[in-house]
Protein backbone atom coordinates (compact mmCIF):
# COMPACT_ATOMS: atom_id res chain seq x y z
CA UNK A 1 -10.07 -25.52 101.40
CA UNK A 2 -10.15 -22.49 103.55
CA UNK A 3 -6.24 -23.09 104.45
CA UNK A 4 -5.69 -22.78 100.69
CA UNK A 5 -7.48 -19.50 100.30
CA UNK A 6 -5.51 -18.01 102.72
CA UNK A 7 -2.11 -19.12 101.21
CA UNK A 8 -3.10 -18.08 97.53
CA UNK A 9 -4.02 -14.39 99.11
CA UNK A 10 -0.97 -14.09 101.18
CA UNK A 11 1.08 -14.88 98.48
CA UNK A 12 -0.91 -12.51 95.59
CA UNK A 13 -0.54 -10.21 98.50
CA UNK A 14 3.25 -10.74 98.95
CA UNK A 15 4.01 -10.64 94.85
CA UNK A 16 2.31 -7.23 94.83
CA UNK A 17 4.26 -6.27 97.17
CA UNK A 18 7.59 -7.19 95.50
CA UNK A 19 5.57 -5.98 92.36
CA UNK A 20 6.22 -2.11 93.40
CA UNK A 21 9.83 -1.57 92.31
CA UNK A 22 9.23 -3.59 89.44
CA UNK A 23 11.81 -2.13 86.98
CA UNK A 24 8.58 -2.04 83.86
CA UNK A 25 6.62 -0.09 86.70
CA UNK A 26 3.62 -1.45 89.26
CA UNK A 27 0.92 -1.14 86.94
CA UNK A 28 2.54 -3.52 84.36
CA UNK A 29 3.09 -6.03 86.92
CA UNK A 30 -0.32 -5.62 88.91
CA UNK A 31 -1.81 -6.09 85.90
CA UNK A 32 -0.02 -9.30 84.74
CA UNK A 33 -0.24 -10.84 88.38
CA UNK A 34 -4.21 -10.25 88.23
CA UNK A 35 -4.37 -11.91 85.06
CA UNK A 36 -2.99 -14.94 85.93
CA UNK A 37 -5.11 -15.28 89.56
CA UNK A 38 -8.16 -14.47 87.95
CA UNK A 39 -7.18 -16.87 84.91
CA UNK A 40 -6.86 -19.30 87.85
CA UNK A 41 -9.23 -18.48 89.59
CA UNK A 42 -11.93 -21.40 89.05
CA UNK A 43 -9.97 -24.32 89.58
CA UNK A 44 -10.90 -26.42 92.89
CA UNK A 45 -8.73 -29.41 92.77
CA UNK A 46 -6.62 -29.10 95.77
CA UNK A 47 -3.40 -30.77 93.69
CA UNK A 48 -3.94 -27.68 91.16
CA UNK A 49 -3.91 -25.00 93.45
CA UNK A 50 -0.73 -26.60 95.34
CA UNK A 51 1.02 -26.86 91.46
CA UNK A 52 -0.27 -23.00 91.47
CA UNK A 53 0.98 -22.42 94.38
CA UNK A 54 4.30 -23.44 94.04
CA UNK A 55 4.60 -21.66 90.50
CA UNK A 56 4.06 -18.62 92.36
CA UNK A 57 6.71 -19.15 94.74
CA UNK A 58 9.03 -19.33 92.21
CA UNK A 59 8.08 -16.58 90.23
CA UNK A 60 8.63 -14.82 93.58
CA UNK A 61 11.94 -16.21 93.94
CA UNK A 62 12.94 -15.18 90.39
CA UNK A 63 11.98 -11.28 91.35
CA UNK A 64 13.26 -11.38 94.48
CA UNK A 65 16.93 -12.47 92.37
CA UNK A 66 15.87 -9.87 90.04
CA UNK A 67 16.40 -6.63 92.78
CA UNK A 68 19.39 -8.90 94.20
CA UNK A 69 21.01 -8.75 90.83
CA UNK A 70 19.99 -5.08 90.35
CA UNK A 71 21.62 -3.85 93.51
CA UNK A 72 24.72 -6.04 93.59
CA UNK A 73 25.19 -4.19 89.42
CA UNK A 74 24.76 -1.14 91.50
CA UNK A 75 27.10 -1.68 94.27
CA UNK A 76 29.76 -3.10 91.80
CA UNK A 77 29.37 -0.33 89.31
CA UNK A 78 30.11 2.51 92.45
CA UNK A 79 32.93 0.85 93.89
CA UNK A 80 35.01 -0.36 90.97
């Protein structure tokens, strides 16, 4: 169980990271992140927390795309 705790706080860890250039602004987004882990927050089957887990993950993914998108607009917008 103890390798599970560490994954879910290296990845709340990691999306509040990506949370501060959030384009609604970190609050919003620290906000909405805690929500969810603390909504979460009492479930012990190991299964669950993997389905969490990998939920997260993607939401990750889908920011990460997000500032992708954002600068490649940027670049394109400069250099057409």
């Amino acid at each position: 169980m103890s390798t599970l705790r560490y994954k879910v706080l290296n990845t709340y860890k990691e999306l509040l990271f990506l949370g501060k250039s959030y384009p609604l602004g970190y609050t919003y987004f620290r906000t909405r992140c805690h929500a969810a882990f603390s909504k979460a927050a009492g479930i012990t089957d190991e299964a669950e927390i993997e389905k969490k887990l990998a939920l997260a993950e993607y939401v990750k993914k889908e920011i990460e795309m997000l500032y992708y998108l954002k600068k490649y607009r940027a670049i394109k917008k400069r250099y057409e």
